[in-house]
N, C-alpha and C. Protein backbone atom coordinates (compact mmCIF):
# COMPACT_ATOMS: atom_id res chain seq x y z
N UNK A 1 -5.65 -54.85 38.59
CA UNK A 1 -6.94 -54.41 38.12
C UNK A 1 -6.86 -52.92 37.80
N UNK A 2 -7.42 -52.44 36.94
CA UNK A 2 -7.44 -51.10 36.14
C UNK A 2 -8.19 -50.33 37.14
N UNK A 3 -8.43 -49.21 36.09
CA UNK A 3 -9.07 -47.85 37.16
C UNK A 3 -10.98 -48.47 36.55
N UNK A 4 -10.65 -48.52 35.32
CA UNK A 4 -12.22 -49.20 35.19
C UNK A 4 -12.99 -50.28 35.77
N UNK A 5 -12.17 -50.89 36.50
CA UNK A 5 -12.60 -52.15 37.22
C UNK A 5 -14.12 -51.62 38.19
N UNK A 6 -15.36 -52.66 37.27
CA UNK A 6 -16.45 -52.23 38.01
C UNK A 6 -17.33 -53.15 39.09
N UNK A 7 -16.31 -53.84 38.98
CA UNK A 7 -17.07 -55.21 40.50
C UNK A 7 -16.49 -54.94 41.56
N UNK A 8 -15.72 -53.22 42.21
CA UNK A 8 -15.24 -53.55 43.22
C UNK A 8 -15.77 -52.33 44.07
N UNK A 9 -16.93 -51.85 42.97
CA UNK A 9 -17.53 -51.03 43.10
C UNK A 9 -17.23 -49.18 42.88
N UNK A 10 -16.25 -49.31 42.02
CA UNK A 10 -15.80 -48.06 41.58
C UNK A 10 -16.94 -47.63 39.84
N UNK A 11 -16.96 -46.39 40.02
CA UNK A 11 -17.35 -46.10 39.02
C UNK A 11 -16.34 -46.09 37.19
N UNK A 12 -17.29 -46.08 36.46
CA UNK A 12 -16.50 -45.68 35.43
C UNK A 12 -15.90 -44.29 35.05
N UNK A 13 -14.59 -44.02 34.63
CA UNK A 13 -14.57 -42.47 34.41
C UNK A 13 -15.46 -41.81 33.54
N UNK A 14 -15.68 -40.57 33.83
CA UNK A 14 -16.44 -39.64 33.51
C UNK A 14 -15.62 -39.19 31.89
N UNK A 15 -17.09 -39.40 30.90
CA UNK A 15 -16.45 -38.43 29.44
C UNK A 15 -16.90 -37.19 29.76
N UNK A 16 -15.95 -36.16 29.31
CA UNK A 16 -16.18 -34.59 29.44
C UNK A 16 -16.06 -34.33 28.24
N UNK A 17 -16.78 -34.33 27.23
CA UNK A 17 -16.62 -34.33 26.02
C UNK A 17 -18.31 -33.44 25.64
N UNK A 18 -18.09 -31.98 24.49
CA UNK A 18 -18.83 -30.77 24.05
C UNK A 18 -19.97 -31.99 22.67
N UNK A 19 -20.64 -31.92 23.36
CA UNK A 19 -22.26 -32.10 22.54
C UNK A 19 -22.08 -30.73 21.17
N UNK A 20 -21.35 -31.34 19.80
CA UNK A 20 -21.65 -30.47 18.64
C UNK A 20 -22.55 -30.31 18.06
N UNK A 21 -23.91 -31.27 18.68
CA UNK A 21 -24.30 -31.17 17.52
C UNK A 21 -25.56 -30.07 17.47
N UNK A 22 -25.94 -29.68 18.53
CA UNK A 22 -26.81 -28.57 18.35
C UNK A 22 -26.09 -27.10 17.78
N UNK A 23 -24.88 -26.81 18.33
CA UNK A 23 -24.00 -25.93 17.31
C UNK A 23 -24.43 -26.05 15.56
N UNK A 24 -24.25 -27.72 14.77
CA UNK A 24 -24.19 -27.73 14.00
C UNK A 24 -25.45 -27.41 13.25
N UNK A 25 -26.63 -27.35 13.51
CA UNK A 25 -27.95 -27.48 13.41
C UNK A 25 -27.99 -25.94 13.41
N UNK A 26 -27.51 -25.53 14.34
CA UNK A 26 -27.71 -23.87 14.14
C UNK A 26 -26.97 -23.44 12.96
N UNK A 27 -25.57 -23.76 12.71
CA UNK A 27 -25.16 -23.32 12.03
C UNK A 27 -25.73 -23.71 10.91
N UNK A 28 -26.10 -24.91 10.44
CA UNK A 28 -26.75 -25.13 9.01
C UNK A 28 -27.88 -24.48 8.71
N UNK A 29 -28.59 -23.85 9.81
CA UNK A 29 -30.11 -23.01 9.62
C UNK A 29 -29.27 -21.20 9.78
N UNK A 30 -28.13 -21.44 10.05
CA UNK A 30 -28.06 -19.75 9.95
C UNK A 30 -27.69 -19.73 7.95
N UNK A 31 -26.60 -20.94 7.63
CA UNK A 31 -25.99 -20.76 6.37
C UNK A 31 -27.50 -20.81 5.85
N UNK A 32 -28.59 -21.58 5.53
CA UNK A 32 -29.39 -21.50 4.89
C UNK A 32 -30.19 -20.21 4.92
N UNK A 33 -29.96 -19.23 5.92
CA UNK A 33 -30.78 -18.18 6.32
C UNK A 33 -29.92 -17.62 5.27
N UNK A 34 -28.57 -17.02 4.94
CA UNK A 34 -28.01 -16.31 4.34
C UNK A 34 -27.93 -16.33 2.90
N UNK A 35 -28.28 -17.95 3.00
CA UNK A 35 -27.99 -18.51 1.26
C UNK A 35 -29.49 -17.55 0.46
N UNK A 36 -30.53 -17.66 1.51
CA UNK A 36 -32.16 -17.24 0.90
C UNK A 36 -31.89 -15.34 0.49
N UNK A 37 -31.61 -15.02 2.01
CA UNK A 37 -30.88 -14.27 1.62
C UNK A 37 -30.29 -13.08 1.12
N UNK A 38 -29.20 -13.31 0.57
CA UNK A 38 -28.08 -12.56 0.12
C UNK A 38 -28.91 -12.45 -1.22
N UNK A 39 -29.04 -13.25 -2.25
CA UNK A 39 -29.75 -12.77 -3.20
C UNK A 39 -30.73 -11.68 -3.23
N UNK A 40 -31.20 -10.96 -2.26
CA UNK A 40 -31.82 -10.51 -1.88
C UNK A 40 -31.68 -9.07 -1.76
N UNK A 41 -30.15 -8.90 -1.36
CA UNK A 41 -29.73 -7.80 -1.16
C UNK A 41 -28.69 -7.15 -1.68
N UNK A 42 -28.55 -8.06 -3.00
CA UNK A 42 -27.87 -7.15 -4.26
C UNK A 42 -28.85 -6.60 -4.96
N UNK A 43 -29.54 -5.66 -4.53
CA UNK A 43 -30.31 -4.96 -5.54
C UNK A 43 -30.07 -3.50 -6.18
N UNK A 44 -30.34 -3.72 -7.88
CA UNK A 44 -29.86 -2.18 -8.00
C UNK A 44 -30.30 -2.28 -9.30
N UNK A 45 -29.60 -1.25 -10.40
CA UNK A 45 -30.22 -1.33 -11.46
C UNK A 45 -29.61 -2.43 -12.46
N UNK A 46 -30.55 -2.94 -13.37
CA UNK A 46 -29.55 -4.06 -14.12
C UNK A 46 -29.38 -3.08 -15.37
N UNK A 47 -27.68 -3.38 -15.21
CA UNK A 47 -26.69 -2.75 -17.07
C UNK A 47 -26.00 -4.09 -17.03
N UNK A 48 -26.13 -4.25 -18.42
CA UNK A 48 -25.29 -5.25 -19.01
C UNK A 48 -23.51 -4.81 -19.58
N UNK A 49 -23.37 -4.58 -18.39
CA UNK A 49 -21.35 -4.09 -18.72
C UNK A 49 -20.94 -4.63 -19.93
N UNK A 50 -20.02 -3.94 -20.88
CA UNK A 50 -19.08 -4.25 -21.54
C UNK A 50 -17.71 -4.79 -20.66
N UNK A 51 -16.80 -5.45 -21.45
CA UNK A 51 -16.15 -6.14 -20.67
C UNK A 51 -14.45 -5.52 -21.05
N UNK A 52 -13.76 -5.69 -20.04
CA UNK A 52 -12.71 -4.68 -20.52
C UNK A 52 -11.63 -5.70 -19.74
N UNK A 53 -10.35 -5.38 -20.38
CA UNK A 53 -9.15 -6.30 -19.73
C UNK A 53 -8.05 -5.26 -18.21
N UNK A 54 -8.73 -5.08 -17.60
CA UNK A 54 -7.73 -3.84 -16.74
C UNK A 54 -8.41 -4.35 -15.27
N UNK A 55 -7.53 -4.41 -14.81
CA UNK A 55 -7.71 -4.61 -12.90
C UNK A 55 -8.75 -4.03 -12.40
N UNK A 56 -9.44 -4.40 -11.32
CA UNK A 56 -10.29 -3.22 -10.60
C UNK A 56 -9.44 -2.28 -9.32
N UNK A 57 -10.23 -1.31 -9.46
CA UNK A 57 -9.43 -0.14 -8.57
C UNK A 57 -9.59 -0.39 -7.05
N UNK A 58 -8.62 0.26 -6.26
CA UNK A 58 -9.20 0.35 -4.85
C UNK A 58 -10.14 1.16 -4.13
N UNK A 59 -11.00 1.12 -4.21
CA UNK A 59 -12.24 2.52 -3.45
C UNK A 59 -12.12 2.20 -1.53
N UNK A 60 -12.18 3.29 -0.98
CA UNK A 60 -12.37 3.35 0.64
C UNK A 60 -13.71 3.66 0.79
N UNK A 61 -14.13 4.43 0.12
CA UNK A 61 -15.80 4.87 0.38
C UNK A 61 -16.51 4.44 -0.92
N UNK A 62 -17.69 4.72 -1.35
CA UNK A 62 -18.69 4.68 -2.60
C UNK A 62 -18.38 5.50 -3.07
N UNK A 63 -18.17 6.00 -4.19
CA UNK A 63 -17.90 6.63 -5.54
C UNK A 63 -19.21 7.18 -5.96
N UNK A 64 -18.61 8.12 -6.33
CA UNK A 64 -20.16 8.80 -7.27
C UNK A 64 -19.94 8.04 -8.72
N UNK A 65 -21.31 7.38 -9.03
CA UNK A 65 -21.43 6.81 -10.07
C UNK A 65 -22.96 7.12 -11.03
N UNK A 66 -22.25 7.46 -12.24
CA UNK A 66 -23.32 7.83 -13.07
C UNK A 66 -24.17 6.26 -14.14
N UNK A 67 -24.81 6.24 -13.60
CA UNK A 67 -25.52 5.24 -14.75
C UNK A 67 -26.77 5.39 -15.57
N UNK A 68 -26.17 4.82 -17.25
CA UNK A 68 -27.48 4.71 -18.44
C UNK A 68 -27.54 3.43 -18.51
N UNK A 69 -29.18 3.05 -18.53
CA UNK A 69 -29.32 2.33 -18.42
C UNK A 69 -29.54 1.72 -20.24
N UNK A 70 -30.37 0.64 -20.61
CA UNK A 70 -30.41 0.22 -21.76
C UNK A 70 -31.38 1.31 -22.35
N UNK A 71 -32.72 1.36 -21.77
CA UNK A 71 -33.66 2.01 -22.49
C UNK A 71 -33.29 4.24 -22.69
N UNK A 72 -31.96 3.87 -22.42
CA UNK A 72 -31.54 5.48 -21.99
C UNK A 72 -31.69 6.44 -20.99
N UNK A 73 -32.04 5.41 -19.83
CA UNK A 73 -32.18 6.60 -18.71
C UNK A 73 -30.95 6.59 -17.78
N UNK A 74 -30.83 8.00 -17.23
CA UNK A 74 -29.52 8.30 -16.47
C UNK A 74 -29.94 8.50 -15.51
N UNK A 75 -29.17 8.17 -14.12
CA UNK A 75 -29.22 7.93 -13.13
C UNK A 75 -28.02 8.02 -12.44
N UNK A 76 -28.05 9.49 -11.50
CA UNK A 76 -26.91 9.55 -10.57
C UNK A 76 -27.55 8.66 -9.72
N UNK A 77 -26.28 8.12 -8.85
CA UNK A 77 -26.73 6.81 -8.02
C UNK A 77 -27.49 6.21 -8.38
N UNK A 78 -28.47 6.09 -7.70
CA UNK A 78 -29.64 5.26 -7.78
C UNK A 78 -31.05 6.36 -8.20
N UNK A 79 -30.69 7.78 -8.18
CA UNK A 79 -31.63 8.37 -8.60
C UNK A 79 -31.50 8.97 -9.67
N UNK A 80 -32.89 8.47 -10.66
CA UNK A 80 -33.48 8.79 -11.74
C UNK A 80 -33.35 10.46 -12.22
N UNK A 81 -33.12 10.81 -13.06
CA UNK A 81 -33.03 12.23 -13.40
C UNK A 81 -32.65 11.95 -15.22
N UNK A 82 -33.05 13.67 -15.58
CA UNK A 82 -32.99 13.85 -16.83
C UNK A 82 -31.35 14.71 -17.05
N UNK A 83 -31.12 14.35 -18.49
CA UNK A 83 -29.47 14.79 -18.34
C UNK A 83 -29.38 16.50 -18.26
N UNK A 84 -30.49 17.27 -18.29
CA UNK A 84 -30.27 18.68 -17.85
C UNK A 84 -29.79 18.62 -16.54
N UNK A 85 -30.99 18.08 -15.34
CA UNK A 85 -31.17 18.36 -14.01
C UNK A 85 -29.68 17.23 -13.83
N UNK A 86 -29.15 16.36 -14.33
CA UNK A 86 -27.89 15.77 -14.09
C UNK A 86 -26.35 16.81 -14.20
N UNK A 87 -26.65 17.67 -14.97
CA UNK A 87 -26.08 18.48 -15.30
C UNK A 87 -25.96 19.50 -14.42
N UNK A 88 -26.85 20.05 -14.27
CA UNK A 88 -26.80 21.18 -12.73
C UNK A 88 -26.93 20.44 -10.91
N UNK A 89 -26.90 18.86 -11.49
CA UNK A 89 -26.29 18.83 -9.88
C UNK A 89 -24.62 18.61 -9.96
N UNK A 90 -24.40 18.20 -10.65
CA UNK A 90 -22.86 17.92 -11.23
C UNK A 90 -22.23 19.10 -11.25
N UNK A 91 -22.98 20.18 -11.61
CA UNK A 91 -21.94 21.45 -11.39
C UNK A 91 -21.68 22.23 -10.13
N UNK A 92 -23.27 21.97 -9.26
CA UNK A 92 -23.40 22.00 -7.50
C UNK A 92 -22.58 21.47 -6.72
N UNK A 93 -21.68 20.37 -7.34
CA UNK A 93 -20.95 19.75 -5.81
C UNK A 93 -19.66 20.60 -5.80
N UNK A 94 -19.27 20.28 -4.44
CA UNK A 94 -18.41 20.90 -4.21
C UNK A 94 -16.75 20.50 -5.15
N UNK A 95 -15.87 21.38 -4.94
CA UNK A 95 -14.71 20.81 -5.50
C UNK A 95 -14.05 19.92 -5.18
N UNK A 96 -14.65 19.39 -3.82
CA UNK A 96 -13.37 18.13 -3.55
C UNK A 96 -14.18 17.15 -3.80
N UNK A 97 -15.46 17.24 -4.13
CA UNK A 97 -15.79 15.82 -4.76
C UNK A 97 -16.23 15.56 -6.07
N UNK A 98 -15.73 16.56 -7.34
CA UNK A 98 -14.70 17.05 -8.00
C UNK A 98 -13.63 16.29 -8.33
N UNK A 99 -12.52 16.49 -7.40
CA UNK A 99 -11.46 16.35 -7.35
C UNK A 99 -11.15 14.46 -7.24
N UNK A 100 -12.50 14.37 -6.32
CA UNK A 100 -12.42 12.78 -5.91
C UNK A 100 -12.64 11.94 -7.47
N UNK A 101 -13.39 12.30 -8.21
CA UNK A 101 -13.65 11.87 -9.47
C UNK A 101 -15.18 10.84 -9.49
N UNK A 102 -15.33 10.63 -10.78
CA UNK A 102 -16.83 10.09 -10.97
C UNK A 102 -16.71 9.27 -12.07
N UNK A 103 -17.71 8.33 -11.67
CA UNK A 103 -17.84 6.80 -12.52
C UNK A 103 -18.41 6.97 -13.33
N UNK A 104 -18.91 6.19 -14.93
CA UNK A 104 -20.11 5.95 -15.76
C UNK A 104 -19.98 4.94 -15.94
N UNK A 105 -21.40 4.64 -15.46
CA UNK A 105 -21.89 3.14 -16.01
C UNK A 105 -23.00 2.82 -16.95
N UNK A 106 -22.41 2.36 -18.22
CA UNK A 106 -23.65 2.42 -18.96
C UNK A 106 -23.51 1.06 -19.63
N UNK A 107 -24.43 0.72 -20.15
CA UNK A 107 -24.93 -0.79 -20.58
C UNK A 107 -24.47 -0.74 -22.33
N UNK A 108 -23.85 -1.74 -22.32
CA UNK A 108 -23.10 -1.76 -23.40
C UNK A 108 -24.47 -1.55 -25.10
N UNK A 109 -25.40 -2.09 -24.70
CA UNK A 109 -26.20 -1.15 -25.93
C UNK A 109 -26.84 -0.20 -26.23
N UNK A 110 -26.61 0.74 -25.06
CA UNK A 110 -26.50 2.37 -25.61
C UNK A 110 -25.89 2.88 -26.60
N UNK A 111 -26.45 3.37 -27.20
CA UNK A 111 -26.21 4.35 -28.36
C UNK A 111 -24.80 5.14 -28.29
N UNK A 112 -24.08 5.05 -28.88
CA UNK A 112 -22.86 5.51 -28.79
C UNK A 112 -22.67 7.18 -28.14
N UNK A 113 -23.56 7.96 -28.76
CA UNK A 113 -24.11 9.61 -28.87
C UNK A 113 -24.85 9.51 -27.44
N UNK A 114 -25.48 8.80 -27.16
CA UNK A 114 -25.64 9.41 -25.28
C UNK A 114 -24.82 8.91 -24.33
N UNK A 115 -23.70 8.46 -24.61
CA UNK A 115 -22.54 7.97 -23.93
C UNK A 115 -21.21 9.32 -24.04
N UNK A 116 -21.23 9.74 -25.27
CA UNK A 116 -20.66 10.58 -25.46
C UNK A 116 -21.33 12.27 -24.66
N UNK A 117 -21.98 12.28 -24.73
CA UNK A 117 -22.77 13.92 -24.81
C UNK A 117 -22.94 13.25 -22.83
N UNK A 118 -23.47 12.44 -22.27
CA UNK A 118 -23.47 12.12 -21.05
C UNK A 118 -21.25 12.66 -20.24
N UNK A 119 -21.02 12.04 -21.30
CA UNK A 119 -19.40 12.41 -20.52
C UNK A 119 -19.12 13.41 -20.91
N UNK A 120 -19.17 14.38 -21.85
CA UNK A 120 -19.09 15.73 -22.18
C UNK A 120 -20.04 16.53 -21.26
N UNK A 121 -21.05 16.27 -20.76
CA UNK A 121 -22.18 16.73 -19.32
C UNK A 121 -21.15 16.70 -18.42
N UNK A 122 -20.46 15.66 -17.86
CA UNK A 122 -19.65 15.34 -16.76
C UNK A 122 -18.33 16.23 -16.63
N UNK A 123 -17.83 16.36 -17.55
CA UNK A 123 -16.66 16.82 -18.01
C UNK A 123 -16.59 18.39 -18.07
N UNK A 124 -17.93 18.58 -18.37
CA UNK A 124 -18.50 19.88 -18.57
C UNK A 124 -18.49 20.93 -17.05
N UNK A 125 -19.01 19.87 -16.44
CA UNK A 125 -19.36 20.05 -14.69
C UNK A 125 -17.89 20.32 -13.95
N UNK A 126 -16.86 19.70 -14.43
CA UNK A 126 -15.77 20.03 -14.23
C UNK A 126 -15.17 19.43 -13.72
N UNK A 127 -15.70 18.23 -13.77
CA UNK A 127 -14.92 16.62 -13.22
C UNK A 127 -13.69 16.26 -14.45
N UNK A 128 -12.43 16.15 -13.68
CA UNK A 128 -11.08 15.66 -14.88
C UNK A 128 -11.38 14.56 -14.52
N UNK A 129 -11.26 13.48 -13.74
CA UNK A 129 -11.65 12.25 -13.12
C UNK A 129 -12.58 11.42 -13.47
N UNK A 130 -13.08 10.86 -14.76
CA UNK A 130 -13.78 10.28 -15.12
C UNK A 130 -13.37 8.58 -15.80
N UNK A 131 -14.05 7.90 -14.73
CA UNK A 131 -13.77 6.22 -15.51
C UNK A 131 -14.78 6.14 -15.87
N UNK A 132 -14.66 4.30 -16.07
CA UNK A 132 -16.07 3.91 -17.15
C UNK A 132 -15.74 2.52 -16.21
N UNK A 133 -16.71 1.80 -15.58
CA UNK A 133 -16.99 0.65 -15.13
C UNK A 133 -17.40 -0.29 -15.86
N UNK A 134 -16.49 -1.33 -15.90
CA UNK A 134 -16.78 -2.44 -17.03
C UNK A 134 -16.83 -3.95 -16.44
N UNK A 135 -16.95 -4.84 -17.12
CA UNK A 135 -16.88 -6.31 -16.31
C UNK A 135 -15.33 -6.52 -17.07
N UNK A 136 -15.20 -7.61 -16.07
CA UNK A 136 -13.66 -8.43 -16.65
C UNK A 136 -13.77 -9.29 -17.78
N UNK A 137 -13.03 -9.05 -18.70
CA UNK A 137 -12.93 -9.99 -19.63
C UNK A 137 -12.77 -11.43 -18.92
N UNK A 138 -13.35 -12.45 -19.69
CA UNK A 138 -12.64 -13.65 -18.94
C UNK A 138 -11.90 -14.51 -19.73
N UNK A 139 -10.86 -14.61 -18.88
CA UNK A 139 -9.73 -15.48 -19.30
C UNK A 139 -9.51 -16.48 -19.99
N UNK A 140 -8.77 -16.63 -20.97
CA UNK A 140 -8.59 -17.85 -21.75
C UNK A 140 -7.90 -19.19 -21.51
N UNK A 141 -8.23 -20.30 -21.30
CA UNK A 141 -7.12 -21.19 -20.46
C UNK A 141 -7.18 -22.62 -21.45
């Protein structure tokens, strides 16, 4: 007779076995918490990038980034300014961030002439270090 044998008055063995499923319940209400969300917290200005074929770079920190938007407004970071007062903070920073270099981001239907005279501002300020942030081309298959 086995170890299960229950007419001789032994018990059955014990399952020790982890109850998942309240884990899983959480976890499906945390993913749904994130899915609502994350959309949520990409916010910033919308430019419609031009699209360019070249890798993206490695950054350790945030970059100073200049952006025009469609209707022509410039915007260090996230703050609004006119390209004079862009101009005299650009010449205020110090040299090592300067040296670190600076982004432009502008929306591919800007006017050619405030794209230009915007990086001649930059350039002016005394930044050699100047990219242009673009989207990736996408691939042909």
């Amino acid at each position: 007779m086995g170890p299960l044998d229950t007419r001789r008055g032994r018990r059955p063995a014990v399952m020790a076995e982890i109850n998942v499923t309240p884990l899983v319940d959480v976890m499906l209400v945390l993913l749904i918490i994130f899915m609502v969300t994350a959309p949520m917290m990409t916010q910033g200005l919308e430019v419609d990038l031009p699209e360019a074929t070249t890798k993206a770079l490695d950054q350790q920190e945030e970059p100073l980034v200049v952006t025009i938007t469609k209707e022509g407004e410039v915007y260090l970071k996230k703050e609004k300014m006119t390209p004079e007062l862009l101009r005299e903070r650009l010449v205020s920073m110090s040299q090592e961030k300067k040296a670190e270099g600076i982004f432009l981001r502008a929306d591919k239907t800007v006017a050619y002439g405030v794209v230009t005279s915007t990086m001649a501002d930059i350039h002016g300020a005394g930044f050699d270090k100047l990219g242009m942030i673009t989207v990736p081309a996408e691939q042909e298959k």
